[in-house]
PDB file of N, CA and C in Angstrom:
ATOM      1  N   UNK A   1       0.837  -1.182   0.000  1.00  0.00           N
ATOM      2  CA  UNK A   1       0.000   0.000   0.000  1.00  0.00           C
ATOM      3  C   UNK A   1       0.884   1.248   0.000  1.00  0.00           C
ATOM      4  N   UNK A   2       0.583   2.426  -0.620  1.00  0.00           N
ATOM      5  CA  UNK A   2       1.182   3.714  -0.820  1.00  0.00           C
ATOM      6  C   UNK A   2       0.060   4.649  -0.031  1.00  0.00           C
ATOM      7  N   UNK A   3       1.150   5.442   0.185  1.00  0.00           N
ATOM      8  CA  UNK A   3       0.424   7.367   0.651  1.00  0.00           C
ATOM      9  C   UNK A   3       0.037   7.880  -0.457  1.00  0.00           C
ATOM     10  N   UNK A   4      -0.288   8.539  -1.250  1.00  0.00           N
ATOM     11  CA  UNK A   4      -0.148   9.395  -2.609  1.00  0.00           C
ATOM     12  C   UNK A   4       0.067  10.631  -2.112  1.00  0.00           C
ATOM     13  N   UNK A   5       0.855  11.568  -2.788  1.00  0.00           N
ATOM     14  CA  UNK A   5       0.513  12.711  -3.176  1.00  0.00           C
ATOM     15  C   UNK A   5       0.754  13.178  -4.135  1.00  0.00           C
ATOM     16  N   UNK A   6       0.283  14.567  -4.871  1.00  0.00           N
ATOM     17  CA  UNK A   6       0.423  15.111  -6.004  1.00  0.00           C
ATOM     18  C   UNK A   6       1.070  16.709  -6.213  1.00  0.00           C
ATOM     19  N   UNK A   7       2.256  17.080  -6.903  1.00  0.00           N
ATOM     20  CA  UNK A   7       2.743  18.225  -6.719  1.00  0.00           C
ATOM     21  C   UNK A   7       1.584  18.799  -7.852  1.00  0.00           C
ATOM     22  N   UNK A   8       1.527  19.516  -8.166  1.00  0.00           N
ATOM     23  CA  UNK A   8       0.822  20.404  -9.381  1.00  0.00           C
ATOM     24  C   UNK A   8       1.575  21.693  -9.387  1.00  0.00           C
ATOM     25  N   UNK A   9       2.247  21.430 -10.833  1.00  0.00           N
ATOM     26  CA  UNK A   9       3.014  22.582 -10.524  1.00  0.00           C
ATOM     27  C   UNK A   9       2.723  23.207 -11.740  1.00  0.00           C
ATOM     28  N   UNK A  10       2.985  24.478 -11.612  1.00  0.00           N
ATOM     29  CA  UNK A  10       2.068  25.599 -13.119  1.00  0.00           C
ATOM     30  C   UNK A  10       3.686  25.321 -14.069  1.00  0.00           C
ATOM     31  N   UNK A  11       4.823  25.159 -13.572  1.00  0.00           N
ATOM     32  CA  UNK A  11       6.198  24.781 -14.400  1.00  0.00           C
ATOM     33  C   UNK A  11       6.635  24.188 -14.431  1.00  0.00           C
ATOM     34  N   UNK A  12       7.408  23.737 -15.339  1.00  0.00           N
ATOM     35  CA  UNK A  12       7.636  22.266 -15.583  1.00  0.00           C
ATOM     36  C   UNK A  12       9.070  21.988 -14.519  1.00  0.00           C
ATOM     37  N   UNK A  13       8.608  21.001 -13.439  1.00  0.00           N
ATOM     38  CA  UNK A  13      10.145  21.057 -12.376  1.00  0.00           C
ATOM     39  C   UNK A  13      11.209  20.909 -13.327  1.00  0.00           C
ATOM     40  N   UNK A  14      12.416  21.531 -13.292  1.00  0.00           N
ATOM     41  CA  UNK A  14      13.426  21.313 -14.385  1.00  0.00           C
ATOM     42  C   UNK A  14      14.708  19.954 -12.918  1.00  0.00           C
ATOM     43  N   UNK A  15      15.393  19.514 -13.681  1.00  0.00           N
ATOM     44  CA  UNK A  15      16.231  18.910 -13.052  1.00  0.00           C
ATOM     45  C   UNK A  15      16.429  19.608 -11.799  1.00  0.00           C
ATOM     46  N   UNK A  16      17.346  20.840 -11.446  1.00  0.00           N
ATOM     47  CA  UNK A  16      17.732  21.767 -10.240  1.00  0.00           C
ATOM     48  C   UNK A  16      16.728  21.484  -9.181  1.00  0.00           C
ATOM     49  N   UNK A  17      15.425  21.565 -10.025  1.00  0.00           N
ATOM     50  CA  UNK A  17      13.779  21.915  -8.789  1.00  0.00           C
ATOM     51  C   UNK A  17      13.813  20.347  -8.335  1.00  0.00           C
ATOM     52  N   UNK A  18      14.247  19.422  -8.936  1.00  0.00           N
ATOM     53  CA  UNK A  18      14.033  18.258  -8.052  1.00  0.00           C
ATOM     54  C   UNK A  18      15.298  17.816  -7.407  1.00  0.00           C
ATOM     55  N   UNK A  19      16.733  18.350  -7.524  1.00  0.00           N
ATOM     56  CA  UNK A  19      17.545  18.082  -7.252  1.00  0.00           C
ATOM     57  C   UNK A  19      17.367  18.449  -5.698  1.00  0.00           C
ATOM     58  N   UNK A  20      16.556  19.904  -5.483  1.00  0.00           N
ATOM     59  CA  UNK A  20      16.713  20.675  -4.488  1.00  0.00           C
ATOM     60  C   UNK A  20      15.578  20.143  -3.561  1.00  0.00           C
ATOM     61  N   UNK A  21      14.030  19.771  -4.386  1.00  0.00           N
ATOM     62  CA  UNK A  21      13.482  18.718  -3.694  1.00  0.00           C
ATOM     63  C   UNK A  21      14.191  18.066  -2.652  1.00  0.00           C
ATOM     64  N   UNK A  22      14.674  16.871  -3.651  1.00  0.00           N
ATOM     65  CA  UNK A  22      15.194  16.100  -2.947  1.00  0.00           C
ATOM     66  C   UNK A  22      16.599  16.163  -1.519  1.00  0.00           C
ATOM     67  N   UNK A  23      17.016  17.290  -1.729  1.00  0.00           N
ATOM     68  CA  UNK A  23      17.567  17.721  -1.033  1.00  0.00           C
ATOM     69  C   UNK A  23      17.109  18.453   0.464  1.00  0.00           C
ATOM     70  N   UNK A  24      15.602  18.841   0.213  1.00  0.00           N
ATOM     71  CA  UNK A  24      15.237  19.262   1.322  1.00  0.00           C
ATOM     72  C   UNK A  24      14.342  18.087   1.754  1.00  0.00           C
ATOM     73  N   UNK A  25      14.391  16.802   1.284  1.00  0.00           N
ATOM     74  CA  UNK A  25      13.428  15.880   1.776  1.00  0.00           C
ATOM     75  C   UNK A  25      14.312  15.322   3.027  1.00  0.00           C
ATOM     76  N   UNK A  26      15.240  15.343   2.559  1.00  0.00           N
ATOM     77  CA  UNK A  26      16.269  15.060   3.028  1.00  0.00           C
ATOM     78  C   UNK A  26      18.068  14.367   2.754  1.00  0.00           C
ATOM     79  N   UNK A  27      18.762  14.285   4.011  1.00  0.00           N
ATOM     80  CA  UNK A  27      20.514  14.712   3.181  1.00  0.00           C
ATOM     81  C   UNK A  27      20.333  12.928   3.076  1.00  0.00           C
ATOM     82  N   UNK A  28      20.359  12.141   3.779  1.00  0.00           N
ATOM     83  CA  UNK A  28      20.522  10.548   3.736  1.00  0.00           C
ATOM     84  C   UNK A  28      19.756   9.387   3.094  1.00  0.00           C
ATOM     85  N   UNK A  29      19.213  10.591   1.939  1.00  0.00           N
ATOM     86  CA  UNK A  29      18.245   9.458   1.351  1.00  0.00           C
ATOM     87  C   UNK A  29      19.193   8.667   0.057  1.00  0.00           C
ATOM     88  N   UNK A  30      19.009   7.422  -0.202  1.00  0.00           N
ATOM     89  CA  UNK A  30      19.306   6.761  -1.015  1.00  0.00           C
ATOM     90  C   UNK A  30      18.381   6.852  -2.330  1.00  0.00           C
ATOM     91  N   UNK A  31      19.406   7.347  -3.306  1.00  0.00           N
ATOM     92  CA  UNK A  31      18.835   7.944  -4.788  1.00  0.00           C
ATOM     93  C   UNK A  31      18.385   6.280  -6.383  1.00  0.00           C
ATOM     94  N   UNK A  32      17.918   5.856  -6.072  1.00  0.00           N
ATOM     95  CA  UNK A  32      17.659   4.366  -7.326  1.00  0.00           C
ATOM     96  C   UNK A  32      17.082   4.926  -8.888  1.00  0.00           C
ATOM     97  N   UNK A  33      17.557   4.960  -9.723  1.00  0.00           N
ATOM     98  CA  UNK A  33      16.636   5.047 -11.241  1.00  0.00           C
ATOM     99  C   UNK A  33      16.982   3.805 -11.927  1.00  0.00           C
ATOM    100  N   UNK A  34      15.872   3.914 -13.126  1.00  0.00           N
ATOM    101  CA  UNK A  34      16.471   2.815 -13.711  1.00  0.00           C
ATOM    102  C   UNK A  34      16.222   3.371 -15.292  1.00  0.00           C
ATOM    103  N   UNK A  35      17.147   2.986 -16.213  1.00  0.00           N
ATOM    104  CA  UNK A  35      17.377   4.049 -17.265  1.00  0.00           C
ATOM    105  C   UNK A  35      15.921   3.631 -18.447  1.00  0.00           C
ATOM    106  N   UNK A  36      15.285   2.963 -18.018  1.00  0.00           N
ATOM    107  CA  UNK A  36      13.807   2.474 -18.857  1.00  0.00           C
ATOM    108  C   UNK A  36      12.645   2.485 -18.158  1.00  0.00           C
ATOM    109  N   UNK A  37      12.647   3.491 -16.870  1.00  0.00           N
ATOM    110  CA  UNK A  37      11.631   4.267 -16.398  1.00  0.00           C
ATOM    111  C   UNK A  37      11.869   5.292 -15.891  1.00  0.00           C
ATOM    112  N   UNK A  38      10.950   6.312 -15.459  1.00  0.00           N
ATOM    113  CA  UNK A  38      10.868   7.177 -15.350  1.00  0.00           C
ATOM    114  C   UNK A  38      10.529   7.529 -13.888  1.00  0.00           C
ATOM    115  N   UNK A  39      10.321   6.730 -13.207  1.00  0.00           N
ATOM    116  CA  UNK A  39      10.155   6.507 -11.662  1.00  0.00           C
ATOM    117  C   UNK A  39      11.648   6.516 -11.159  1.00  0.00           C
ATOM    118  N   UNK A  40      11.895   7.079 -10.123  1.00  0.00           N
ATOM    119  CA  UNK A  40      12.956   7.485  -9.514  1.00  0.00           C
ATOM    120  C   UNK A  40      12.727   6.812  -7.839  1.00  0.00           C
ATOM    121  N   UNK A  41      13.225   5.463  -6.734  1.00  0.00           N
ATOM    122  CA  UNK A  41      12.745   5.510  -5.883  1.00  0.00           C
ATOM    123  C   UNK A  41      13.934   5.835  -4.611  1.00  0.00           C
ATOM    124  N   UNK A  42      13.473   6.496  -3.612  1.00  0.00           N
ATOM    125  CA  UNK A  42      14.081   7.274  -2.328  1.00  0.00           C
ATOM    126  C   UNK A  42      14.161   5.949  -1.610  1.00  0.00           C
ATOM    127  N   UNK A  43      15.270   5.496  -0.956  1.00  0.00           N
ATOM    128  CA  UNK A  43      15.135   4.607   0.263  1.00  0.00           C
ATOM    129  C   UNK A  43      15.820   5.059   1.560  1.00  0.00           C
ATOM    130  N   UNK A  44      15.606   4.970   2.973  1.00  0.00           N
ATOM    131  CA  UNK A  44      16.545   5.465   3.950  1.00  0.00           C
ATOM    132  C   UNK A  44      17.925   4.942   3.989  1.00  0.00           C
ATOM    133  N   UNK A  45      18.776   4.877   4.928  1.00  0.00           N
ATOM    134  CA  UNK A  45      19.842   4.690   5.227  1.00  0.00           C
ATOM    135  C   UNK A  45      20.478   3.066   5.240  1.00  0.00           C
ATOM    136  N   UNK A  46      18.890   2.554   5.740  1.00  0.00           N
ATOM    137  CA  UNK A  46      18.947   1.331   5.702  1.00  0.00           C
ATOM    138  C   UNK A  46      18.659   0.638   4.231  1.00  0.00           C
ATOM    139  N   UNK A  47      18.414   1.269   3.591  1.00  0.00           N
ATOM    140  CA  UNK A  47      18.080   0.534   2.078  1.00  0.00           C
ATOM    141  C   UNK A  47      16.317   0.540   1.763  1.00  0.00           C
ATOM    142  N   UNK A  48      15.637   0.225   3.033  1.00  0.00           N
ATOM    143  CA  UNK A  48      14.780   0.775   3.019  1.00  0.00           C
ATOM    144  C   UNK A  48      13.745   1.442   2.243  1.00  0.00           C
ATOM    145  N   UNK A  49      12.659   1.312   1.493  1.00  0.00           N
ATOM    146  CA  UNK A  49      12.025   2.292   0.759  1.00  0.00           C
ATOM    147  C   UNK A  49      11.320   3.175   1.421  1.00  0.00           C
ATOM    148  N   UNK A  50      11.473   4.407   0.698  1.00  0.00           N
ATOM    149  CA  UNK A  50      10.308   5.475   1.755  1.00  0.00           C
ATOM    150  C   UNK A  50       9.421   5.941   0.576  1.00  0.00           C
ATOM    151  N   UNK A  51       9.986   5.900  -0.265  1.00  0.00           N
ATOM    152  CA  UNK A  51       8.677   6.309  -1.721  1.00  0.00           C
ATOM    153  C   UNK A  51       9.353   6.763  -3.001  1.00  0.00           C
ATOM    154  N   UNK A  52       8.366   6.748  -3.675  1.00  0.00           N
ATOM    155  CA  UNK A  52       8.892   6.784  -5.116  1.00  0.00           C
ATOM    156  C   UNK A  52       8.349   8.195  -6.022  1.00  0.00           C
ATOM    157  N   UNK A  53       8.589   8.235  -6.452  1.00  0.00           N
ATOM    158  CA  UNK A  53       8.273   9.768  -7.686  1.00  0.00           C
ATOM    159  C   UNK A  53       8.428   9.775  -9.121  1.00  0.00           C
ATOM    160  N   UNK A  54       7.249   9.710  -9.989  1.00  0.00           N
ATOM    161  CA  UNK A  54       7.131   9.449 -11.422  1.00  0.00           C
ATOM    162  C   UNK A  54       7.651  11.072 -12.147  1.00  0.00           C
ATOM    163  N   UNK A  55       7.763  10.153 -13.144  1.00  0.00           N
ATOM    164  CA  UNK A  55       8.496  12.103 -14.173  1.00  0.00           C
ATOM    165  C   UNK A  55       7.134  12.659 -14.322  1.00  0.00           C
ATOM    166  N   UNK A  56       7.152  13.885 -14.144  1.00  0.00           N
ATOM    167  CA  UNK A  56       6.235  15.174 -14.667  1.00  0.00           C
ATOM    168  C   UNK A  56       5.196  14.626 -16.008  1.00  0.00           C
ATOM    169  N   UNK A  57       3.501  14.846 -15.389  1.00  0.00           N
ATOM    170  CA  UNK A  57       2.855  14.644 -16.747  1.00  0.00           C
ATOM    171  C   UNK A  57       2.464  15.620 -16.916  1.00  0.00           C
ATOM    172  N   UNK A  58       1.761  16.280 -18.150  1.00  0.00           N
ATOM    173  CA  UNK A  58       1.318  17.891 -18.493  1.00  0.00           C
ATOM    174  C   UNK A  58       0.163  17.592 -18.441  1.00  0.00           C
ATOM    175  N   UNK A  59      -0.672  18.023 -18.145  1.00  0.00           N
ATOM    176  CA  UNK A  59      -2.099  18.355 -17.857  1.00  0.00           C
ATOM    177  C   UNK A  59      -2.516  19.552 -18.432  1.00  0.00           C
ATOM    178  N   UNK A  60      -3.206  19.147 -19.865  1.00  0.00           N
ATOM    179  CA  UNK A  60      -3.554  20.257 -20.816  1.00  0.00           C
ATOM    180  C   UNK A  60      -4.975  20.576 -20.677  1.00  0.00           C
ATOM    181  N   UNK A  61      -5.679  19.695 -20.236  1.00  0.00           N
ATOM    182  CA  UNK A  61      -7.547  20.095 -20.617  1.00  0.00           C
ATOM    183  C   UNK A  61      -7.954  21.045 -19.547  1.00  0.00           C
ATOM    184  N   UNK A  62      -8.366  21.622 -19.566  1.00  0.00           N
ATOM    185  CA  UNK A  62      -8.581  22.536 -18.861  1.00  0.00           C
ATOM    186  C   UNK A  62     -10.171  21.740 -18.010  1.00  0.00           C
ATOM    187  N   UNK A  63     -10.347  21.755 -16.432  1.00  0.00           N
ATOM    188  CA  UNK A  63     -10.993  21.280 -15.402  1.00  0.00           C
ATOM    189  C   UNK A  63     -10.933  19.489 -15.215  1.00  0.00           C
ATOM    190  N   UNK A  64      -9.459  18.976 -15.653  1.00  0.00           N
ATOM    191  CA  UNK A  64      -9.205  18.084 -15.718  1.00  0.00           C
ATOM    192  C   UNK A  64      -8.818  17.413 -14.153  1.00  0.00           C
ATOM    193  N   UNK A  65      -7.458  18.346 -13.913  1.00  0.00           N
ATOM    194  CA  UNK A  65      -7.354  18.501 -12.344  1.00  0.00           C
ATOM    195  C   UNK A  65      -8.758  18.153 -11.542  1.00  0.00           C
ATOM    196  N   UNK A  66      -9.570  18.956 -11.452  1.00  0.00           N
ATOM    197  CA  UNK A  66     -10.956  19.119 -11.140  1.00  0.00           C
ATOM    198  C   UNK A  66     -11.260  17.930 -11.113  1.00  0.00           C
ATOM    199  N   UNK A  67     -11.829  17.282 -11.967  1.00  0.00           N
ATOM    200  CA  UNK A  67     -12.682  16.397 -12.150  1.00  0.00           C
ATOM    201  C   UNK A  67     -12.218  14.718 -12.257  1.00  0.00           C
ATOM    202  N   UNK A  68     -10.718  14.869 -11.374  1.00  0.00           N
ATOM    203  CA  UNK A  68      -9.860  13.916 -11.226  1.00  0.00           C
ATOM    204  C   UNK A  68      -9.533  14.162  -9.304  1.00  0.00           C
ATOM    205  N   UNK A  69      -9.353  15.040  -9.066  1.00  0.00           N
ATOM    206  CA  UNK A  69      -8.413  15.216  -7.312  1.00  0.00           C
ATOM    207  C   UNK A  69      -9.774  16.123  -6.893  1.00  0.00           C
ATOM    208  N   UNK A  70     -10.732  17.005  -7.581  1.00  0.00           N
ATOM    209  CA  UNK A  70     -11.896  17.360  -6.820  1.00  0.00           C
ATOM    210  C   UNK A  70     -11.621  19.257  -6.507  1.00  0.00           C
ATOM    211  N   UNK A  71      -9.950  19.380  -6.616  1.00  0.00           N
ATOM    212  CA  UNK A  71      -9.717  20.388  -6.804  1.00  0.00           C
ATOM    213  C   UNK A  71      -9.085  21.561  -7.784  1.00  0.00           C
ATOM    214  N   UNK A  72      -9.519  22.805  -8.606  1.00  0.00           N
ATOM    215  CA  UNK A  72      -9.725  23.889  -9.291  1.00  0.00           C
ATOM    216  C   UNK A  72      -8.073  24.304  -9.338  1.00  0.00           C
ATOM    217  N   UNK A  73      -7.748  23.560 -10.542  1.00  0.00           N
ATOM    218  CA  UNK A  73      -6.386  24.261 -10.855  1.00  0.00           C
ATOM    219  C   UNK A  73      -6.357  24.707 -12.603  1.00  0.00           C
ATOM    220  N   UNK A  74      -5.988  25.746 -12.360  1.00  0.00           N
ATOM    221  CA  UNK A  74      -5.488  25.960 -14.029  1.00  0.00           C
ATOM    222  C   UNK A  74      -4.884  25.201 -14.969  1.00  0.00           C
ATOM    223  N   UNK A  75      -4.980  25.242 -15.687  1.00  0.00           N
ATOM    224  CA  UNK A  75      -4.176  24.053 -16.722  1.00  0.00           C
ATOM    225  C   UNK A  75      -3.726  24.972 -17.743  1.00  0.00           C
ATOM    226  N   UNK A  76      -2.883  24.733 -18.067  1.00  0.00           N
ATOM    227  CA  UNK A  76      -2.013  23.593 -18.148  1.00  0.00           C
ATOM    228  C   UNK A  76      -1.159  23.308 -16.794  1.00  0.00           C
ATOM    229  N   UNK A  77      -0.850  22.244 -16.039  1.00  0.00           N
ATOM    230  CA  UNK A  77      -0.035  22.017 -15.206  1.00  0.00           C
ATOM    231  C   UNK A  77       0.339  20.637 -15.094  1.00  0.00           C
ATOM    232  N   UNK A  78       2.039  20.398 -14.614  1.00  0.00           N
ATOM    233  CA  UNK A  78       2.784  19.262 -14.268  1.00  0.00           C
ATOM    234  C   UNK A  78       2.190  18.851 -13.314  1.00  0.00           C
ATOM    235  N   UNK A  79       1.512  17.203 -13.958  1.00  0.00           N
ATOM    236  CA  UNK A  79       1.231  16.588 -12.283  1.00  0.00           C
ATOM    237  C   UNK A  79       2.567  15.417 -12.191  1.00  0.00           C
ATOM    238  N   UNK A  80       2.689  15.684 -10.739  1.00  0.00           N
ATOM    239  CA  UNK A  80       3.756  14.822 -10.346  1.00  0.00           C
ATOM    240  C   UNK A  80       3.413  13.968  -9.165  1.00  0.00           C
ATOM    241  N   UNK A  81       3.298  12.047  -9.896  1.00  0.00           N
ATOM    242  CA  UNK A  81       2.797  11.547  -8.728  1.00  0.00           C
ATOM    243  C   UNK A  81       3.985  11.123  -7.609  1.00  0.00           C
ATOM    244  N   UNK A  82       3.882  11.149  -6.383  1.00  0.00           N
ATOM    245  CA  UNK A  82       4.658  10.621  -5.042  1.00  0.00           C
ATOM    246  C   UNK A  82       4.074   9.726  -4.416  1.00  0.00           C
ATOM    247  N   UNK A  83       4.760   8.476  -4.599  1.00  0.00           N
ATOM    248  CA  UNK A  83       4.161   7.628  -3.551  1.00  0.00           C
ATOM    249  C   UNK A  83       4.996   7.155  -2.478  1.00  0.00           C
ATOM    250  N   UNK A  84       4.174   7.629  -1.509  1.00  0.00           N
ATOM    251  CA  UNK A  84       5.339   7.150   0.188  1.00  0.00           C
ATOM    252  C   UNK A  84       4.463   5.472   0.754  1.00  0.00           C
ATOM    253  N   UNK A  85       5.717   4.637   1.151  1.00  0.00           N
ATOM    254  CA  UNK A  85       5.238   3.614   1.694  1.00  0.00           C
ATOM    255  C   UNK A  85       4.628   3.889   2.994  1.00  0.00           C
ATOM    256  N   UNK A  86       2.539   3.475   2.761  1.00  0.00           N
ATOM    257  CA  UNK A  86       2.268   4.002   4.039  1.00  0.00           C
ATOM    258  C   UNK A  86       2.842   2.764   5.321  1.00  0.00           C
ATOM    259  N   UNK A  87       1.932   3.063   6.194  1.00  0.00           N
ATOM    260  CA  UNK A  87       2.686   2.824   7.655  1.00  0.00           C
ATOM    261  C   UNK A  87       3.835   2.753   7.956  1.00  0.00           C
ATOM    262  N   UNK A  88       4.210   4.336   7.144  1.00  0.00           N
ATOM    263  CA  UNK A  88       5.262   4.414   7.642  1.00  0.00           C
ATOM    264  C   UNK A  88       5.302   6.290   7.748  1.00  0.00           C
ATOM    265  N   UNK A  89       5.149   6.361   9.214  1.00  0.00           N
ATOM    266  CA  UNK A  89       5.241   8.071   9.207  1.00  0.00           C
ATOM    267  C   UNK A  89       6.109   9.014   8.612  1.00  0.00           C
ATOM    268  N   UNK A  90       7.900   8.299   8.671  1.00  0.00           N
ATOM    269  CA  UNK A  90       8.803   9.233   8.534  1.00  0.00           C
ATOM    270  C   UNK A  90       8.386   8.951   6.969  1.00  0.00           C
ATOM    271  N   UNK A  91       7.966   7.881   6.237  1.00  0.00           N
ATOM    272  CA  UNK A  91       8.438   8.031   4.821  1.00  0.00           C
ATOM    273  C   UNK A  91       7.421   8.670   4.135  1.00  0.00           C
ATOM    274  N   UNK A  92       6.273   9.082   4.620  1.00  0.00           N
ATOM    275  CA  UNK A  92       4.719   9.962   4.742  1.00  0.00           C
ATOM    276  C   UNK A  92       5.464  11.521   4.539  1.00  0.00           C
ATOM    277  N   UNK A  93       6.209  11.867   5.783  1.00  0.00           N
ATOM    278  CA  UNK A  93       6.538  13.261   6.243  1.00  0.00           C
ATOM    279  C   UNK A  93       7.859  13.450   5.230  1.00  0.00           C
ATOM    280  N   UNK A  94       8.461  12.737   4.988  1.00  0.00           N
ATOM    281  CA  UNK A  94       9.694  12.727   4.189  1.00  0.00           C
ATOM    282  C   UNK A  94       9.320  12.927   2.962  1.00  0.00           C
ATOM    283  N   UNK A  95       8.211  12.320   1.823  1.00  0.00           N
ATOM    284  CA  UNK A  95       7.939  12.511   0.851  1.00  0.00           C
ATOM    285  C   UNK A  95       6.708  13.785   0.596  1.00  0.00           C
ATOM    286  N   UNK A  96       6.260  14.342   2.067  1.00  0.00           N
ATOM    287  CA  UNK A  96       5.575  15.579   1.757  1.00  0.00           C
ATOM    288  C   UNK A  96       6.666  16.576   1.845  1.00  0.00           C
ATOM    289  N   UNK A  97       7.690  16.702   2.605  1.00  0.00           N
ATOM    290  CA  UNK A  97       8.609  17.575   2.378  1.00  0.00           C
ATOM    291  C   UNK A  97       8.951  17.667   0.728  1.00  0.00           C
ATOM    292  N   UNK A  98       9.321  16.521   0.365  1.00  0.00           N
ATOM    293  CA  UNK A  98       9.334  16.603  -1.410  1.00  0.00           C
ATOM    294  C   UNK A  98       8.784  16.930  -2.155  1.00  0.00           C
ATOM    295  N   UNK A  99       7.330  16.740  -1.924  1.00  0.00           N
ATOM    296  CA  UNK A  99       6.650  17.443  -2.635  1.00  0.00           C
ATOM    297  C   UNK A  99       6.284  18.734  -2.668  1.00  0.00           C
ATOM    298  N   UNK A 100       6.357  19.445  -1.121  1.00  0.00           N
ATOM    299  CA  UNK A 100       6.404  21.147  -0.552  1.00  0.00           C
ATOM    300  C   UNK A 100       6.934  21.763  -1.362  1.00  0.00           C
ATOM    301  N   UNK A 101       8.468  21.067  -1.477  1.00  0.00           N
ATOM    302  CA  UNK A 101       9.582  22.071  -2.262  1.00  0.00           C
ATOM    303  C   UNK A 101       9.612  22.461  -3.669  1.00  0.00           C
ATOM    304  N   UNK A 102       8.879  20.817  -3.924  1.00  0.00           N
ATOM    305  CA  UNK A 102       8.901  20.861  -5.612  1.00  0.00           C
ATOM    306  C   UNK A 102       7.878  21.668  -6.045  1.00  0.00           C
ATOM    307  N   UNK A 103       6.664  21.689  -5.345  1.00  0.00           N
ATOM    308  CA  UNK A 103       5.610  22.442  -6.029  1.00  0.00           C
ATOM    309  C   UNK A 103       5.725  24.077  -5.471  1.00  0.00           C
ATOM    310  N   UNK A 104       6.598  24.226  -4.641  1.00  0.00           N
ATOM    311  CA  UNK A 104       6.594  26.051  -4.144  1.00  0.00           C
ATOM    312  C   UNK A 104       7.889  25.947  -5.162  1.00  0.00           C
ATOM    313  N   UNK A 105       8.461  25.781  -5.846  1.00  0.00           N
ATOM    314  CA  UNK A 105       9.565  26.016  -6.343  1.00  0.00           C
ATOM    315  C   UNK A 105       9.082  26.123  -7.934  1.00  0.00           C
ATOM    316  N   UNK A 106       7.495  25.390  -8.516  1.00  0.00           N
ATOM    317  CA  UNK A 106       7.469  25.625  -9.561  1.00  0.00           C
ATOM    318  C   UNK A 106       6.208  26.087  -9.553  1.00  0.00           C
ATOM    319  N   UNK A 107       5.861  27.178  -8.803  1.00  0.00           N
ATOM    320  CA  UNK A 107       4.747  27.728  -8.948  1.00  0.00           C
ATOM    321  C   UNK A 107       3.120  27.293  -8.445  1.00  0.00           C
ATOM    322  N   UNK A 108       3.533  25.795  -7.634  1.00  0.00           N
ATOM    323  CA  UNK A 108       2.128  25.065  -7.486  1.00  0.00           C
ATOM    324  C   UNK A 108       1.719  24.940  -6.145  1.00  0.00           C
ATOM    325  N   UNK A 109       1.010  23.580  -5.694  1.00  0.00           N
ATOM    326  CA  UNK A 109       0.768  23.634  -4.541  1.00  0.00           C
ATOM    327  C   UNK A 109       0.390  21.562  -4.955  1.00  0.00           C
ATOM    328  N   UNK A 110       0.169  21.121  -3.509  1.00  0.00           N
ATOM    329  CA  UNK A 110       0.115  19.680  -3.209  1.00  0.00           C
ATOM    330  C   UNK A 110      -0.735  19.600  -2.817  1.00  0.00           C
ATOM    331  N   UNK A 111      -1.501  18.286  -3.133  1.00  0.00           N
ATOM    332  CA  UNK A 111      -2.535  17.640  -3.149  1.00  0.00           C
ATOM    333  C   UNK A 111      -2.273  16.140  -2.358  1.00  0.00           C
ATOM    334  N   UNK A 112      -3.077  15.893  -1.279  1.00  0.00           N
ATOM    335  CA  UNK A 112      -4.143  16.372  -0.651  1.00  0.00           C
ATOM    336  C   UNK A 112      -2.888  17.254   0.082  1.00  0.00           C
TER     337      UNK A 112
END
């Protein structure tokens, strides 16, 4: 089972905006990609997973947002999904920090 959340960001995060994300999620996280997806996953110190983060989708239709999360965003906007392994608090609080940064950094806000 996963946490979800969603950045919505009005710009497209460029590399830097998630570098710095990830940087304020925190300094000891363990960085995994794999070069034939686009999912990127965070694990703690211990190897650990705390959650994962898909690449940026564009969201062109306008009341799409809306009529998907329930809430009134402009479109066009980057949705960016985060999923934290639930029962697990720190990896909950760890992957909303990620998402805070990424979406005040590109103009948006997080969902829920």
């Amino acid at each position: 089972m996963t946490a979800d959340l969603i950045a919505l960001c009005h710009r497209q995060p460029d590399r830097d905006a998630v570098l710095a994300a990830l940087r304020a999620a925190g300094p000891d996280l363990g960085v995994h990609t794999d070069p034939s997806s686009p999912v990127v996953r965070l694990t703690d110190r211990a190897g650990q997973p705390l959650f994962a983060v898909d690449g940026p989708l564009l969201v062109q239709v306008p009341g799409e947002v809306e009529r998907l999360l329930g809430v009134a965003v402009e479109a066009p906007v980057w949705w960016v999904e985060i999923r934290a392994v639930s029962g697990r608090d720190d990896a909950i609080e760890t992957a909303r920090r990620f998402a805070e940064r990424l979406a005040g950094s590109s103009e948006g806000r997080v969902w829920p």
